[in-house]
C-alpha atoms as a PDB file:
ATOM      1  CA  UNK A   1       0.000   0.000   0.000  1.00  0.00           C
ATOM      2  CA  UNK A   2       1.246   3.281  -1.137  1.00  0.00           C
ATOM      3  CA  UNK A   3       1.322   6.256   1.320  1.00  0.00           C
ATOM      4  CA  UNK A   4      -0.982   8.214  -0.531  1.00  0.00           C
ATOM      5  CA  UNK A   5      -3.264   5.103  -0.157  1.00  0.00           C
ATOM      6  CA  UNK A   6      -2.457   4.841   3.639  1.00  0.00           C
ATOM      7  CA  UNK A   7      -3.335   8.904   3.905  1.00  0.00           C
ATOM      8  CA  UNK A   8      -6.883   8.520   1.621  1.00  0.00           C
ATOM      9  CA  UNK A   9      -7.434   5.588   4.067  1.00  0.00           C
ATOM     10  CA  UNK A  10      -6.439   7.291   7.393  1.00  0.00           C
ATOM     11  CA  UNK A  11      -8.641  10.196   6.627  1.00  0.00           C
ATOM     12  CA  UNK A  12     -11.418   8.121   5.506  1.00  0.00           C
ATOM     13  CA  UNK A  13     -11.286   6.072   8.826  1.00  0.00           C
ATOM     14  CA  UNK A  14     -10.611   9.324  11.006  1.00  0.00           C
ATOM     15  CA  UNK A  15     -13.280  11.411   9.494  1.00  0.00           C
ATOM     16  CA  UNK A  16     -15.997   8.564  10.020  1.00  0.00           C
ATOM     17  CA  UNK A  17     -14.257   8.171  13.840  1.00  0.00           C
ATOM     18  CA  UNK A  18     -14.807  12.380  14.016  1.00  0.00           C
ATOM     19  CA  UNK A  19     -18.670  12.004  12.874  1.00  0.00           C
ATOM     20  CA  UNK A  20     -19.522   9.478  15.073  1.00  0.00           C
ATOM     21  CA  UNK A  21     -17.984  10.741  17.698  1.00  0.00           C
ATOM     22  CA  UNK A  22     -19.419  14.275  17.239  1.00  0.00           C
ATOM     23  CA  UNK A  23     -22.839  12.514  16.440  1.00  0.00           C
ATOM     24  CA  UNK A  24     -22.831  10.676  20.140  1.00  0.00           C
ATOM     25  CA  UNK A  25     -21.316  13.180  22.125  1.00  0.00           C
ATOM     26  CA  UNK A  26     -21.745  16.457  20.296  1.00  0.00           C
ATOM     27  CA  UNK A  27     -18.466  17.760  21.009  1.00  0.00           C
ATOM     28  CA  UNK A  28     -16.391  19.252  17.923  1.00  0.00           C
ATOM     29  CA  UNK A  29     -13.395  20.194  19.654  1.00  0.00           C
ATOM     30  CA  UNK A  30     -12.858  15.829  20.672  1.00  0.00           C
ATOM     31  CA  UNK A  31     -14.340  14.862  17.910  1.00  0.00           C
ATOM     32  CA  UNK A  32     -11.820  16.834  15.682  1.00  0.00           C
ATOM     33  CA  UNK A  33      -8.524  15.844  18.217  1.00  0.00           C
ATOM     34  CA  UNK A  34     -10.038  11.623  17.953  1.00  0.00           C
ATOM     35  CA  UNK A  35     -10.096  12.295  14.080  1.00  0.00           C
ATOM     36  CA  UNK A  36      -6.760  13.685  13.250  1.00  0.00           C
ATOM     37  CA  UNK A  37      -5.478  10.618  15.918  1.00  0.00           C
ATOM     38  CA  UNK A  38      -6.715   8.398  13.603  1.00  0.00           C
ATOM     39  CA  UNK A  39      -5.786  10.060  10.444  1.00  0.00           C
ATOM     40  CA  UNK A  40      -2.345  10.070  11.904  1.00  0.00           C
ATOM     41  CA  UNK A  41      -1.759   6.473  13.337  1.00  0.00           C
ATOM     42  CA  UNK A  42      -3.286   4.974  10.130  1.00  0.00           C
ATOM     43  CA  UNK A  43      -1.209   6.778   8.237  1.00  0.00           C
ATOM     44  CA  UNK A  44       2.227   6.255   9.815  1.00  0.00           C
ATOM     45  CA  UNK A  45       1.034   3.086  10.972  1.00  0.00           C
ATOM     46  CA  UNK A  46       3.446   1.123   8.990  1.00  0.00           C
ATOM     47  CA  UNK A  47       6.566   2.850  10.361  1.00  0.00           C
ATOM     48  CA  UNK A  48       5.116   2.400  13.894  1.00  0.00           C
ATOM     49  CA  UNK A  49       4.518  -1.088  13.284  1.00  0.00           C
ATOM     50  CA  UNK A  50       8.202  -1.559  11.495  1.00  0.00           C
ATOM     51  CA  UNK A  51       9.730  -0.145  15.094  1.00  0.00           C
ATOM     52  CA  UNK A  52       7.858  -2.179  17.635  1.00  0.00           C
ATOM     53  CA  UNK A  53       8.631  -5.393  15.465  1.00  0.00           C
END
């Protein structure tokens, strides 16, 4: 998987993460913080993953 792929995917998976979140708890400020978490650790997943194996 390219990193361009990895980025489309990490911001697909943290903007859906972001709406649910600001759907249950109707926060934007922790819904926006849980969303770019996710964008971030999906994208540089793979080097994360590379240094704890």
């Amino acid at each position: 998987m390219s990193s361009a792929q990895r980025f489309l995917l990490g911001l697909a998976l943290g903007t859906a993460a972001a709406a649910i979140t600001w759907i249950v708890t109707g926060t934007a400020e922790l819904a926006l913080a849980l969303g770019l978490t996710v964008l971030f650790l999906v994208w540089l997943g793979k080097f994360i993953l590379d240094e704890l194996l």
